[in-house]
C-alpha atoms as a PDB file:
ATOM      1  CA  UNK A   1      39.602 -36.770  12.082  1.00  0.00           C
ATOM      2  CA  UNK A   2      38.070 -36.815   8.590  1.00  0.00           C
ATOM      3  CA  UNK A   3      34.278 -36.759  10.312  1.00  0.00           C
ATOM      4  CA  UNK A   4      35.454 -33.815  12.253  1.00  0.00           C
ATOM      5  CA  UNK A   5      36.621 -32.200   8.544  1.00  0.00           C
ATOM      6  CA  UNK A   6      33.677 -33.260   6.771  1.00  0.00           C
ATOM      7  CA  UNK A   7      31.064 -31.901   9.411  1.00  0.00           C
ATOM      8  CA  UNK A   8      32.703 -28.581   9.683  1.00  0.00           C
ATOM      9  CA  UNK A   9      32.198 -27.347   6.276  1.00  0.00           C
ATOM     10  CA  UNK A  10      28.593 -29.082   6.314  1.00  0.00           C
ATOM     11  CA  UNK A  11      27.963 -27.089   9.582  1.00  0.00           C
ATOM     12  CA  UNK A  12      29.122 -24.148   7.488  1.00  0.00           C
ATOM     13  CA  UNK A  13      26.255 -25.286   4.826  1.00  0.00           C
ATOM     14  CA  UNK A  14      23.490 -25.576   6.769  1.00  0.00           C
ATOM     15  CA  UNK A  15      24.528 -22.755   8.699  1.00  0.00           C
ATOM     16  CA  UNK A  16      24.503 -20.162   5.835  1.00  0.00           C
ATOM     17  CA  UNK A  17      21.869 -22.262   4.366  1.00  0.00           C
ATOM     18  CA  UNK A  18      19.218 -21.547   7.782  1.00  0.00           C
ATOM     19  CA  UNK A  19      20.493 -17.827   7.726  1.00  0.00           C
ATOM     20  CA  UNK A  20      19.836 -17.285   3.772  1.00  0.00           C
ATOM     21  CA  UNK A  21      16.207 -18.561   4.514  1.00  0.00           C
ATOM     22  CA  UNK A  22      16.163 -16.383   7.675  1.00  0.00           C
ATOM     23  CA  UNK A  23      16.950 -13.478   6.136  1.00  0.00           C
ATOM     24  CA  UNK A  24      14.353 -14.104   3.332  1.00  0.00           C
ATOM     25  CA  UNK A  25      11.620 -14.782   5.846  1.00  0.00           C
ATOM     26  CA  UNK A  26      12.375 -11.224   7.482  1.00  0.00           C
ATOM     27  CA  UNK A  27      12.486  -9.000   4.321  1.00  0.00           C
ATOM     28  CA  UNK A  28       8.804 -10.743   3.458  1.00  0.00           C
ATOM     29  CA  UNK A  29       7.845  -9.404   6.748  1.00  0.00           C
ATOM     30  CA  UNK A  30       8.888  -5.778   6.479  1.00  0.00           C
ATOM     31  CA  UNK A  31       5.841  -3.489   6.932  1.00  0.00           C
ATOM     32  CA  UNK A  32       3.933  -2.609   4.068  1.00  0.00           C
ATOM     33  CA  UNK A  33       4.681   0.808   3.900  1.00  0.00           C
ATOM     34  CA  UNK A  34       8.514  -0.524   3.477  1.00  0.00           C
ATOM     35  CA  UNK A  35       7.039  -3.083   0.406  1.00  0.00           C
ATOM     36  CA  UNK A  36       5.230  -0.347  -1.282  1.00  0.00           C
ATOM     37  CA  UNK A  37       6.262  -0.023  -5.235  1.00  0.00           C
ATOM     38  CA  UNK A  38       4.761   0.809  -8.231  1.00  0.00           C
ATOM     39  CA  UNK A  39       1.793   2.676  -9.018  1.00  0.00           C
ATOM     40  CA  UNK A  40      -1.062   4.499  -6.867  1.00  0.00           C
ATOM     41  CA  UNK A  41      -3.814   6.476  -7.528  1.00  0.00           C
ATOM     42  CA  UNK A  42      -4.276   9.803  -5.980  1.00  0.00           C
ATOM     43  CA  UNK A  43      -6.670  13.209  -6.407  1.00  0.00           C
ATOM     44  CA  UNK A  44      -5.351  15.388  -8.521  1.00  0.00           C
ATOM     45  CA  UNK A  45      -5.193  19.326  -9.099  1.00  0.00           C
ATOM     46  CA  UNK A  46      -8.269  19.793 -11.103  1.00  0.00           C
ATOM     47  CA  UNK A  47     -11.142  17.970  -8.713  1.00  0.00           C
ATOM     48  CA  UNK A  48     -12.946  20.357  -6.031  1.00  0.00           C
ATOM     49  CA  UNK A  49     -13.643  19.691  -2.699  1.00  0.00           C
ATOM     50  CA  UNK A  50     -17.185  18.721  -3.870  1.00  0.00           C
ATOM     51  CA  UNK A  51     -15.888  16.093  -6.406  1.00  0.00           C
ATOM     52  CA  UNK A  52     -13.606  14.851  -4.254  1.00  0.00           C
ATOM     53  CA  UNK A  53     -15.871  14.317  -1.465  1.00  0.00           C
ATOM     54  CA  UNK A  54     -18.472  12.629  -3.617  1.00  0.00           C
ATOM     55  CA  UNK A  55     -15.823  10.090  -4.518  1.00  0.00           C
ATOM     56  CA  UNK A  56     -14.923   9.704  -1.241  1.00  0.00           C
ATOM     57  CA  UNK A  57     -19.139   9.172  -0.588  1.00  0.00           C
ATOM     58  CA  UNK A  58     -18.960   6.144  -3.307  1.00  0.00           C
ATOM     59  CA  UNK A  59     -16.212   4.359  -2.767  1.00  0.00           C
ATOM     60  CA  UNK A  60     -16.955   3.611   0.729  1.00  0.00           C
ATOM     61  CA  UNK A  61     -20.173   2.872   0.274  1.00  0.00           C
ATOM     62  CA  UNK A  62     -22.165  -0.377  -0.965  1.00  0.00           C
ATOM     63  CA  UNK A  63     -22.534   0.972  -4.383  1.00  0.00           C
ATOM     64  CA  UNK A  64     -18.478   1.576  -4.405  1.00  0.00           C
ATOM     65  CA  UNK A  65     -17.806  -2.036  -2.970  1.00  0.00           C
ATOM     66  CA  UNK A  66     -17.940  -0.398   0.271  1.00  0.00           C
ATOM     67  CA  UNK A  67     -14.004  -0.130   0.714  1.00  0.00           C
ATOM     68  CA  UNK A  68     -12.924   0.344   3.958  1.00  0.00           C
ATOM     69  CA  UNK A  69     -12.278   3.438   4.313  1.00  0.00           C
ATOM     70  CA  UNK A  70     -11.854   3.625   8.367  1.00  0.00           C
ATOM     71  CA  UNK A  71      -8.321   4.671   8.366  1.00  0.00           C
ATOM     72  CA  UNK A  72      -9.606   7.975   7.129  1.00  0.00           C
ATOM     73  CA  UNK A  73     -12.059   8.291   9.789  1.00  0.00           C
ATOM     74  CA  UNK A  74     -11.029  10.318  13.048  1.00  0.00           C
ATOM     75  CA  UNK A  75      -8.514   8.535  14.950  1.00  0.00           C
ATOM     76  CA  UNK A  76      -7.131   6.482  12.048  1.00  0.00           C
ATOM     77  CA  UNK A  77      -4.117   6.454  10.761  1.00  0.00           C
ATOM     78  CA  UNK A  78      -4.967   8.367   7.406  1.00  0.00           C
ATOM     79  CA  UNK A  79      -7.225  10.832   9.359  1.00  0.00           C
ATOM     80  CA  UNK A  80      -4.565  13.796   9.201  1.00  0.00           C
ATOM     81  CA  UNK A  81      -4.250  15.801   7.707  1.00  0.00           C
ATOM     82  CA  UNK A  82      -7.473  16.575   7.694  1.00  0.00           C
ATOM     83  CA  UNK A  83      -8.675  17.416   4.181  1.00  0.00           C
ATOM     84  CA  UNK A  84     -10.911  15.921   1.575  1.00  0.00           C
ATOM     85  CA  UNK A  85      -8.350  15.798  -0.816  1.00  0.00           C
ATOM     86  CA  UNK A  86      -5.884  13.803   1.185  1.00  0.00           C
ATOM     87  CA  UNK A  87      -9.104  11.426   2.217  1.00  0.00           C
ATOM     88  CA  UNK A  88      -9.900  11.164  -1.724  1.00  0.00           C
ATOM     89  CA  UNK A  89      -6.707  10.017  -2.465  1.00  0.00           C
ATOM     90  CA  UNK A  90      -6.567   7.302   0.561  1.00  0.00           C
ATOM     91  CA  UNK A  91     -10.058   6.319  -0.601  1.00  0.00           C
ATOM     92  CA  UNK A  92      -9.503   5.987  -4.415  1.00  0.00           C
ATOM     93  CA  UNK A  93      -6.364   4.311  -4.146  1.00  0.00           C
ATOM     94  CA  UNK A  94      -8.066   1.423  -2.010  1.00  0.00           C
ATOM     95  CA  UNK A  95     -10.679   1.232  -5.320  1.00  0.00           C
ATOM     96  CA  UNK A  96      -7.986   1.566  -7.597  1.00  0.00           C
ATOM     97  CA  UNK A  97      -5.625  -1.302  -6.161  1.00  0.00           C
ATOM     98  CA  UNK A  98      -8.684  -3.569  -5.009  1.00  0.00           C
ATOM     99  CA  UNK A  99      -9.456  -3.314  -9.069  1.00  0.00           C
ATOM    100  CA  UNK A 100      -6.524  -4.538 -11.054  1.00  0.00           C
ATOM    101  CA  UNK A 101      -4.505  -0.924 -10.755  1.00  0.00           C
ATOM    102  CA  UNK A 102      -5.728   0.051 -14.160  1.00  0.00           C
ATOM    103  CA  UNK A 103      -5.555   3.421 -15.837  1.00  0.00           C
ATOM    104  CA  UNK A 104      -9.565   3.251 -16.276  1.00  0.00           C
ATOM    105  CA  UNK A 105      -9.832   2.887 -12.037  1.00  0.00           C
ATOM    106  CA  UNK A 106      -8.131   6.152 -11.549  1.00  0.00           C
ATOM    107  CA  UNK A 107      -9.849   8.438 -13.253  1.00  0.00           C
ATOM    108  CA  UNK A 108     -12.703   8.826 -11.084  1.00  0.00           C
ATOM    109  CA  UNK A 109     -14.459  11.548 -13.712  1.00  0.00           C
ATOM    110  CA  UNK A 110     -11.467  13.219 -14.044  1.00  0.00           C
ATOM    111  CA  UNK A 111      -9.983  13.952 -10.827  1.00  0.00           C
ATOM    112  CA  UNK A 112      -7.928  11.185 -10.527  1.00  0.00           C
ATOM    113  CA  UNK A 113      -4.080  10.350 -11.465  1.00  0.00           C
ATOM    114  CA  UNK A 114      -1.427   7.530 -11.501  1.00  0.00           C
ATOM    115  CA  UNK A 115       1.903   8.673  -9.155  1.00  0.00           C
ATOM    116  CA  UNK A 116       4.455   5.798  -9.168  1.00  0.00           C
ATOM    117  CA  UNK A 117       6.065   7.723  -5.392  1.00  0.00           C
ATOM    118  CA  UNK A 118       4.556   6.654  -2.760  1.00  0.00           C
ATOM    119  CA  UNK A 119       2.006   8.640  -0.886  1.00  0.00           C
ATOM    120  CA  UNK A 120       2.010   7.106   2.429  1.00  0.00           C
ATOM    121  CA  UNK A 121       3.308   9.019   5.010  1.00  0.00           C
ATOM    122  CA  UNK A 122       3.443   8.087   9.169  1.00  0.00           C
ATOM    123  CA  UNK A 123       1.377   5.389   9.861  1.00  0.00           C
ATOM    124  CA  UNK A 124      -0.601   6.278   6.561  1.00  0.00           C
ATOM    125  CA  UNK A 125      -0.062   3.048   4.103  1.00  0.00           C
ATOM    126  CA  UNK A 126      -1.441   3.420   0.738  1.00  0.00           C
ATOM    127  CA  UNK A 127      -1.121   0.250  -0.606  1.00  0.00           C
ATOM    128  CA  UNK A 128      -0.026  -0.992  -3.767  1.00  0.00           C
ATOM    129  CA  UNK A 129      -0.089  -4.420  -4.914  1.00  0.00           C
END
């Protein structure tokens, strides 16, 4: 009788301890999009279509680091909607994060600017690390 005492509160242990961990293991697993805090970098109201566009040119290319910026490309999960500004912000935000998230990263000759709310939307995950 006193093993049968003794193992049902260590069956108890072991049982909250396995679900604790379990539990754990699933929140580290949520989607990005659902991890997402703290700051991104996005175009902002003052850079043109032009300026935007040429930032969009460098950071996916070699001389940017060559970023990939494929989830902005038709089909991907960034493509819509469909404008230069929302593909400048996708694309400077990958520079932005991939460089230590610093104030200097976003400003892109002025067209940039820090948000701390997230800017992903759908299947659209602007990442922040």
């Amino acid at each position: 009788m006193v093993t049968k005492t003794i193992s049902l509160p260590l069956t108890l242990f072991f049982f909250l301890l396995v679900s604790t961990v379990s539990v754990n293991a699933t929140l580290r697993n949520l989607s990005r999009a659902a991890e997402n805090k703290g700051v991104w970098c996005i175009a902002n109201d003052k850079g043109t279509d032009k300026q935007l566009q040429a930032n969009i040119d460098w950071v996916c290319s070699d001389e940017g680091g060559f970023r990939d910026c494929g989830a902005i490309n038709p089909g991907g999960p960034c493509f819509e909607p469909n404008t230069v500004r929302d593909h400048a912000s996708f694309a400077m935000n990958l520079y932005y994060q991939n460089l230590g998230a610093t104030k200097a990263q976003c400003n892109f000759h002025n067209t940039g600017i820090e948000v701390y709310t997230d800017p992903s939307h759908g299947s659209c995950v602007f990442v922040s690390y």
